[in-house]
PDB file of N, CA and C in Angstrom:
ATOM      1  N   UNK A   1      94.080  95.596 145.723  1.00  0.00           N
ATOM      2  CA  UNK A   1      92.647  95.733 145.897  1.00  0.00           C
ATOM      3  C   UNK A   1      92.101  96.685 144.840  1.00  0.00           C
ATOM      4  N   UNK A   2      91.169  96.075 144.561  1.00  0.00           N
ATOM      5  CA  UNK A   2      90.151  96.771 143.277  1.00  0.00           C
ATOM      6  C   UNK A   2      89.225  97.959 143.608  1.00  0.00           C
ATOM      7  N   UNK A   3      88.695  98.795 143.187  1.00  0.00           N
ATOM      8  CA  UNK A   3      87.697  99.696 144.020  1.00  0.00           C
ATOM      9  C   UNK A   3      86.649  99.727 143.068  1.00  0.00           C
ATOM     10  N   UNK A   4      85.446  99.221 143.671  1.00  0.00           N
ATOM     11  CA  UNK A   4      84.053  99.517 142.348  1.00  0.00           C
ATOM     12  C   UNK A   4      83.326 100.923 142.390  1.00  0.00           C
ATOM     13  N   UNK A   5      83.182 101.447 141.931  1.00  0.00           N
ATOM     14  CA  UNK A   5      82.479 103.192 141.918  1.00  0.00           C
ATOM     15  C   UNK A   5      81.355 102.982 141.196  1.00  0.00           C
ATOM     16  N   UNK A   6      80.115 102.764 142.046  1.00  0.00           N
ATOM     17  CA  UNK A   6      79.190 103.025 141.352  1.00  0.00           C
ATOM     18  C   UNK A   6      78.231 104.038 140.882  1.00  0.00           C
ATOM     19  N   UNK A   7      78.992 105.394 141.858  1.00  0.00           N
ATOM     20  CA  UNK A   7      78.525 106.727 141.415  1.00  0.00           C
ATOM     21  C   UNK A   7      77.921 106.687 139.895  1.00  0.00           C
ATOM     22  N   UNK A   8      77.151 107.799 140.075  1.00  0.00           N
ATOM     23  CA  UNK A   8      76.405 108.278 138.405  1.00  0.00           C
ATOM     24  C   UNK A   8      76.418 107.267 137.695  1.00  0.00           C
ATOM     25  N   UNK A   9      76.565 106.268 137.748  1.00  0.00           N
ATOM     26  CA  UNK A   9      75.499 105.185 136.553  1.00  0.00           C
ATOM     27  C   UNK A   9      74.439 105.243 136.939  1.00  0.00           C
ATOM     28  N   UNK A  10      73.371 105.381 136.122  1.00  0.00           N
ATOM     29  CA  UNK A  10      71.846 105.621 136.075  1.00  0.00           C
ATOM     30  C   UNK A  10      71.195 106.325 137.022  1.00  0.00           C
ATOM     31  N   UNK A  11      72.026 107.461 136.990  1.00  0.00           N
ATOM     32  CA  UNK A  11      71.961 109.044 137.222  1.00  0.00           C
ATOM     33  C   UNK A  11      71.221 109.974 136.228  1.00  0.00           C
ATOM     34  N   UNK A  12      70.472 110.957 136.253  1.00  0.00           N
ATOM     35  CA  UNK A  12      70.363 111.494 135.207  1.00  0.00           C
ATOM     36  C   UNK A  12      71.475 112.826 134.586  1.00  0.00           C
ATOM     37  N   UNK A  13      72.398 112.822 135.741  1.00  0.00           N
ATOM     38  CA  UNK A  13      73.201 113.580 135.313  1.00  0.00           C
ATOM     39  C   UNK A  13      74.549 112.649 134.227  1.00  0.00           C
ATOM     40  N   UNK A  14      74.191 112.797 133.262  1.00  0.00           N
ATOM     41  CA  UNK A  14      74.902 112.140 131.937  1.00  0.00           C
ATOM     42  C   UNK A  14      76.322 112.397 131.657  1.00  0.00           C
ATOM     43  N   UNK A  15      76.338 113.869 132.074  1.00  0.00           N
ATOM     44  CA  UNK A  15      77.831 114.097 132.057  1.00  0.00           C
ATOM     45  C   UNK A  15      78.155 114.790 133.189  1.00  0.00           C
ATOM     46  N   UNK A  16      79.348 114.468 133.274  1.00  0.00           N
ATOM     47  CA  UNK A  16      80.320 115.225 134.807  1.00  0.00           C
ATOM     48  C   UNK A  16      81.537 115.196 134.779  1.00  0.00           C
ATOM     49  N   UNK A  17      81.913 116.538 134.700  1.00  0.00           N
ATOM     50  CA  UNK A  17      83.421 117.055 134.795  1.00  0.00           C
ATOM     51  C   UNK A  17      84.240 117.516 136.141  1.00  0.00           C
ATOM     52  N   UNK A  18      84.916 116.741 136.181  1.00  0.00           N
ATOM     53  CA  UNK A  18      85.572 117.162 137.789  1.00  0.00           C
ATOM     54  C   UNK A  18      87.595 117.271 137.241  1.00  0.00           C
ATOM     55  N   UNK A  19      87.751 118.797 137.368  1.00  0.00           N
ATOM     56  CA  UNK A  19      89.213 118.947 136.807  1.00  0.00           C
ATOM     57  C   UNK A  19      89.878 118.655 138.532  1.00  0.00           C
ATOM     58  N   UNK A  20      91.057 117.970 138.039  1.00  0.00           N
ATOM     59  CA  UNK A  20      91.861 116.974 139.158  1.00  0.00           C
ATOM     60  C   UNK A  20      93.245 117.722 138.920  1.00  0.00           C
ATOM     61  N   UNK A  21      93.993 117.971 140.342  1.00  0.00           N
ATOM     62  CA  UNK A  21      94.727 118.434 140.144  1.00  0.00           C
ATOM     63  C   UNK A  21      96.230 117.965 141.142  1.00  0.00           C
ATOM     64  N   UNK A  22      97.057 117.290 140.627  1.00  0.00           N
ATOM     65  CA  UNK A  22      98.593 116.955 141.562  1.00  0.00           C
ATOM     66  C   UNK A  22      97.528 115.709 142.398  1.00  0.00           C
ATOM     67  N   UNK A  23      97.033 114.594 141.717  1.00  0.00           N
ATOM     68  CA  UNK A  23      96.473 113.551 142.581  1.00  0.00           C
ATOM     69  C   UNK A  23      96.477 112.492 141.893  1.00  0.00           C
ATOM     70  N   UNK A  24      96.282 111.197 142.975  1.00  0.00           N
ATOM     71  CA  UNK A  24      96.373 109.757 142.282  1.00  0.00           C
ATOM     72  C   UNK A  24      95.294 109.610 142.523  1.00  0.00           C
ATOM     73  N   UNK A  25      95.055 107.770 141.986  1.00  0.00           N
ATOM     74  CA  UNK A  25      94.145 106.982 142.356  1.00  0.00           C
ATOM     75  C   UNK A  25      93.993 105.875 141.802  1.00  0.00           C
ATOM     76  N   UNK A  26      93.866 105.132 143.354  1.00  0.00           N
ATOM     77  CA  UNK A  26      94.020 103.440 143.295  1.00  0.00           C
ATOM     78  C   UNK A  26      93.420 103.055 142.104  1.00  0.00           C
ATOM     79  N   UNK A  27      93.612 101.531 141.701  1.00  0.00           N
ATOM     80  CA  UNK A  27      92.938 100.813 140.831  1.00  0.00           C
ATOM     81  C   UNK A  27      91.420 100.790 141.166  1.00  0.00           C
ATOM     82  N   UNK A  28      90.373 100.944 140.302  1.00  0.00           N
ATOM     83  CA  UNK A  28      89.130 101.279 139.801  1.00  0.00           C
ATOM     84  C   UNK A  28      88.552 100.617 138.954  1.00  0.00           C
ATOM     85  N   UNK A  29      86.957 100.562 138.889  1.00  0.00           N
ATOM     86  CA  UNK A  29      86.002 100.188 137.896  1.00  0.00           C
ATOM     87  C   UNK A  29      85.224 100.969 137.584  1.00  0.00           C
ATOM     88  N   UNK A  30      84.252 100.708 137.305  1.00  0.00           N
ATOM     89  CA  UNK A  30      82.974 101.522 137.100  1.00  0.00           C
ATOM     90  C   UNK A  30      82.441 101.258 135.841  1.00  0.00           C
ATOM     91  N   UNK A  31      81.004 101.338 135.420  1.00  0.00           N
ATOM     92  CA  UNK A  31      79.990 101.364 134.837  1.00  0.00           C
ATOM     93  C   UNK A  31      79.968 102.439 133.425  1.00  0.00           C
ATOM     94  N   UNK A  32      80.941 103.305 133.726  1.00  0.00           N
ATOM     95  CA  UNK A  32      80.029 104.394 132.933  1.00  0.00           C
ATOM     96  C   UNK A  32      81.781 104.219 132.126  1.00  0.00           C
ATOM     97  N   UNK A  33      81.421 105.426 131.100  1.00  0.00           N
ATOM     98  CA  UNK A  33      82.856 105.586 130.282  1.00  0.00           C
ATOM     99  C   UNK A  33      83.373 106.949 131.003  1.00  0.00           C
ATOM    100  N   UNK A  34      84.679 106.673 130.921  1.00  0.00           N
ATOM    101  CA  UNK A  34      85.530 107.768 131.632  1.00  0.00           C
ATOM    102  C   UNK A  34      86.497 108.516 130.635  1.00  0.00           C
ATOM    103  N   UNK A  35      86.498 109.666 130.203  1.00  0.00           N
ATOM    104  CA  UNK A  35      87.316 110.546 129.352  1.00  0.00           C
ATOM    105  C   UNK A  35      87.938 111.155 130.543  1.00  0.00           C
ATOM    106  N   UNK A  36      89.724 111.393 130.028  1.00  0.00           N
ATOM    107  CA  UNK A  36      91.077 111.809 131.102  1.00  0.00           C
ATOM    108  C   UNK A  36      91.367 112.659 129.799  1.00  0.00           C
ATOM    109  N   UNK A  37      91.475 114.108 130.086  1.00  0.00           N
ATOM    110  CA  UNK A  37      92.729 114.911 129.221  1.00  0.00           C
ATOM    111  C   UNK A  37      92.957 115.696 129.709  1.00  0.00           C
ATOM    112  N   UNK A  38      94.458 115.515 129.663  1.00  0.00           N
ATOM    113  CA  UNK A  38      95.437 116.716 130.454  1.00  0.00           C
ATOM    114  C   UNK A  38      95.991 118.051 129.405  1.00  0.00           C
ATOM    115  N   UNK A  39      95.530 118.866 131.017  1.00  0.00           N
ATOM    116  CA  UNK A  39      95.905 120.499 130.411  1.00  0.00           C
ATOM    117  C   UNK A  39      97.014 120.865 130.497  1.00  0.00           C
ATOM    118  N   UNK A  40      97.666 120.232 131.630  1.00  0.00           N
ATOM    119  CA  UNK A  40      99.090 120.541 132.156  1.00  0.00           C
ATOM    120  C   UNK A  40      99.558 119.409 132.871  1.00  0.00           C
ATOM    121  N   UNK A  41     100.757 119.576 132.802  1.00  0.00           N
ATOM    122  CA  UNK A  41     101.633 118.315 134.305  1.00  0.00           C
ATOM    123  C   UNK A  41     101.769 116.783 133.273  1.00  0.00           C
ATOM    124  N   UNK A  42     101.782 115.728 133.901  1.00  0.00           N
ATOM    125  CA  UNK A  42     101.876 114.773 133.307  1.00  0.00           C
ATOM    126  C   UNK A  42     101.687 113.336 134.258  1.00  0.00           C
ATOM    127  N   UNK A  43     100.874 112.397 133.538  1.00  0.00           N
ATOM    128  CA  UNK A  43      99.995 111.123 134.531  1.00  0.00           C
ATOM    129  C   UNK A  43     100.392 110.170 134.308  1.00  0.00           C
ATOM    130  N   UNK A  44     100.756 109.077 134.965  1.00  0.00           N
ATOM    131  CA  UNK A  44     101.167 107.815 134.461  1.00  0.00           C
ATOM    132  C   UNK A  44      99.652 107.214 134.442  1.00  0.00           C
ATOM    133  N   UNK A  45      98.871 106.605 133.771  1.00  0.00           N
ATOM    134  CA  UNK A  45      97.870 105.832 133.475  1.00  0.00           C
ATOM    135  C   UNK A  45      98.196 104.756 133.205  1.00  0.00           C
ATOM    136  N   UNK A  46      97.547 103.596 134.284  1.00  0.00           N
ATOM    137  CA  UNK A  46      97.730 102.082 134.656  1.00  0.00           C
ATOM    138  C   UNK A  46      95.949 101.610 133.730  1.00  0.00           C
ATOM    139  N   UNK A  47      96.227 100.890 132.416  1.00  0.00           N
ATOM    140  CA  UNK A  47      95.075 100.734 132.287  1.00  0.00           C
ATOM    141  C   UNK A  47      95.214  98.889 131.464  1.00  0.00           C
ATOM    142  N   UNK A  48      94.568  98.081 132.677  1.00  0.00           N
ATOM    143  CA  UNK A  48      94.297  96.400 132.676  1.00  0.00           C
ATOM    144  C   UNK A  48      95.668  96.410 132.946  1.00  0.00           C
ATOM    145  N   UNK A  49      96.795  95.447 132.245  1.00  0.00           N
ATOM    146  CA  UNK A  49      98.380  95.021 132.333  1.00  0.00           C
ATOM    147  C   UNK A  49      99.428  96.558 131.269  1.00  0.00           C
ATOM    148  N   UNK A  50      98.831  97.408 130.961  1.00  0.00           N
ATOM    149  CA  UNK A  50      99.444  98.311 130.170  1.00  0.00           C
ATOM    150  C   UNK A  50      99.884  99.517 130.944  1.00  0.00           C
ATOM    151  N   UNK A  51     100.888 100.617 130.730  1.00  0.00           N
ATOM    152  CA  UNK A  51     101.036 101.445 131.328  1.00  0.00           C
ATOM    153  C   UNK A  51     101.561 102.549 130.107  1.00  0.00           C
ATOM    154  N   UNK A  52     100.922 103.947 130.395  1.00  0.00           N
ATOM    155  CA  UNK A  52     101.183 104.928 129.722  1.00  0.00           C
ATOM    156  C   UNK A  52     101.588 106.071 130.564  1.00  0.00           C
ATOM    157  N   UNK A  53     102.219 107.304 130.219  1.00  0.00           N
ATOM    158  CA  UNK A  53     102.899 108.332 130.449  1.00  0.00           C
ATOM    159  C   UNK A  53     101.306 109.037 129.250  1.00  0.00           C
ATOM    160  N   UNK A  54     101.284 110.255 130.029  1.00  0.00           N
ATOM    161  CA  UNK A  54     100.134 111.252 129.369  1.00  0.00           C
ATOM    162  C   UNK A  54     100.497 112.490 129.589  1.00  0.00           C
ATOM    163  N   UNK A  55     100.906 113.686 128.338  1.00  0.00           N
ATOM    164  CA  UNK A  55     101.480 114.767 128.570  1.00  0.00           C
ATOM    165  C   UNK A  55     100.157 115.567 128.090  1.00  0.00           C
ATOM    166  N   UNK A  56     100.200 117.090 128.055  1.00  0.00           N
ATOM    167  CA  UNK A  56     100.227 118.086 127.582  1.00  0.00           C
ATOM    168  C   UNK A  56      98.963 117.742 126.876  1.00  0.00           C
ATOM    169  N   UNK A  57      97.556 117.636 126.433  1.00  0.00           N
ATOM    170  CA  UNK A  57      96.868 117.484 125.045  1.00  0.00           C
ATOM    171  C   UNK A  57      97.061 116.193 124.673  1.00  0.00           C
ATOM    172  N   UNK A  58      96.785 115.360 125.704  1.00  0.00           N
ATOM    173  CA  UNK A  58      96.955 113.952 125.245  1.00  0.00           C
ATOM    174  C   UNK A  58      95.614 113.740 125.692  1.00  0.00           C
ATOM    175  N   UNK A  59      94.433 112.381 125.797  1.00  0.00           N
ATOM    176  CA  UNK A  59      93.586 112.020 126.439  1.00  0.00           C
ATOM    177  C   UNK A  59      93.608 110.597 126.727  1.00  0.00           C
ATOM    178  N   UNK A  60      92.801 109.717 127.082  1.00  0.00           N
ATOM    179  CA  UNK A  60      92.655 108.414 127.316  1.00  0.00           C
ATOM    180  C   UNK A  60      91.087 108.453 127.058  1.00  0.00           C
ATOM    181  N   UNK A  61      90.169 107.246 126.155  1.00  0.00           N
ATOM    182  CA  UNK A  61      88.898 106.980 126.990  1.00  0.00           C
ATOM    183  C   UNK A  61      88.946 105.367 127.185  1.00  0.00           C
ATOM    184  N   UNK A  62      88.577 105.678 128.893  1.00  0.00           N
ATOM    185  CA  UNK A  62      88.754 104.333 129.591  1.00  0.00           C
ATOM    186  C   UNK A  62      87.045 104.020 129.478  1.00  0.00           C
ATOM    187  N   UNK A  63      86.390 102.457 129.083  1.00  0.00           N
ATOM    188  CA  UNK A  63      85.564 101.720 128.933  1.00  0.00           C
ATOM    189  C   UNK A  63      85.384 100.949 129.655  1.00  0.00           C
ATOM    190  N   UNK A  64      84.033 100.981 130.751  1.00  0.00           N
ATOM    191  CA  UNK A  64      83.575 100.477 131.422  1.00  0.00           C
ATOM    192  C   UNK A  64      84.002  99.222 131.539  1.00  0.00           C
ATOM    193  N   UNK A  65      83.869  98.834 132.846  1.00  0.00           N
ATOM    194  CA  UNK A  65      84.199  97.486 133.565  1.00  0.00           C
ATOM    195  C   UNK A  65      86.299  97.062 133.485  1.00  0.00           C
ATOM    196  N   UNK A  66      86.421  98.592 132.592  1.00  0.00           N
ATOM    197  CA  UNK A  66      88.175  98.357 132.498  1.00  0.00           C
ATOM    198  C   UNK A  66      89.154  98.621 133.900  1.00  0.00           C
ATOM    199  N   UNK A  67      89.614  98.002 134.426  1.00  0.00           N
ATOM    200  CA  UNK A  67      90.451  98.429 136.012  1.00  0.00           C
ATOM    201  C   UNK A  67      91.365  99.549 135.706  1.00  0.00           C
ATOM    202  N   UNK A  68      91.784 100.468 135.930  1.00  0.00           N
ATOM    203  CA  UNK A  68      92.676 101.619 135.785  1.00  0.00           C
ATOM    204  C   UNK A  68      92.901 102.432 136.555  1.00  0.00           C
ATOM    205  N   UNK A  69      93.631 103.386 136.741  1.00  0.00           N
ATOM    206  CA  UNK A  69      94.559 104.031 138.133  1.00  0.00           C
ATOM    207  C   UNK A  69      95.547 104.495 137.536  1.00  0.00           C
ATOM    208  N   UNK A  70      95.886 106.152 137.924  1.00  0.00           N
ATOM    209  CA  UNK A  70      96.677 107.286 137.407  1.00  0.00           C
ATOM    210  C   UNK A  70      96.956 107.632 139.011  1.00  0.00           C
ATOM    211  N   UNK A  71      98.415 108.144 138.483  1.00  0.00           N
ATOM    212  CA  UNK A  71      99.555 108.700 139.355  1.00  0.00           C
ATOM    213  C   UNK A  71      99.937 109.782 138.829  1.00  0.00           C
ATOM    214  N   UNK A  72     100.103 110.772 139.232  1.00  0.00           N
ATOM    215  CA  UNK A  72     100.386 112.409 138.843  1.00  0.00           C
ATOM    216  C   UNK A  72     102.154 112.226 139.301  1.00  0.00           C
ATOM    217  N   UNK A  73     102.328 112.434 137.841  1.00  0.00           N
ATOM    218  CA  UNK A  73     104.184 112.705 137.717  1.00  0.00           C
ATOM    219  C   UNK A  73     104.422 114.077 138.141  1.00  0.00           C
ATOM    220  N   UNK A  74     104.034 114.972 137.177  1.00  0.00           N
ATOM    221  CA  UNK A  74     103.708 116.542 137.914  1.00  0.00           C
ATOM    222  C   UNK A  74     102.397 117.074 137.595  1.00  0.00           C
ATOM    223  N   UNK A  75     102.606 117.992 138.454  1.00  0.00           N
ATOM    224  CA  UNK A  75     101.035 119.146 138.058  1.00  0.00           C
ATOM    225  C   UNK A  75     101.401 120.055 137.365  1.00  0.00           C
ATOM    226  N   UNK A  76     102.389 120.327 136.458  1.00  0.00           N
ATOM    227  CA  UNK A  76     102.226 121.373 135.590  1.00  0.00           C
ATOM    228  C   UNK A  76     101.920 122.376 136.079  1.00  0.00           C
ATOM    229  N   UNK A  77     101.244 123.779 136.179  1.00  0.00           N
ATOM    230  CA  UNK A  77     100.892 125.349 136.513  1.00  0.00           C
ATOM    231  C   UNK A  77      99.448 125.342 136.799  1.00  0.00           C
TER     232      UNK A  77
END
């Protein structure tokens, strides 16, 4: 199952930072563009049929209408 988030698209709040910490989350959509960069620990990122490992100073930007879902390998400090 897919999850649509239609939070903050055509919001006037343009940007929003929410630091995540030792957590997953199901497969997803959404509207808006999503920037992921890790400070610590390390994420598996599920993005369409691809899968990545994300360490240390790595980022992702995920593009609207793309399905994707991260799993926290560790939380780092």
């Amino acid at each position: 199952m897919v999850l649509y988030q239609p939070e903050f698209f055509g919001s006037e709040d343009f940007f929003f930072a929410e630091p995540v910490r030792d957590e997953s989350f199901p497969p997803h959509l959404h509207r808006c563009l999503e920037w992921m960069y890790l400070v610590s620990g390390s994420v598996e990122l599920q993005l369409e049929e691809g899968r990545e490992v994300l360490s240390p100073g790595q980022g992702a930007l995920l593009l609207p209408g793309t399905i994707h879902s991260f799993r926290c390998l560790s939380a780092g400090e």
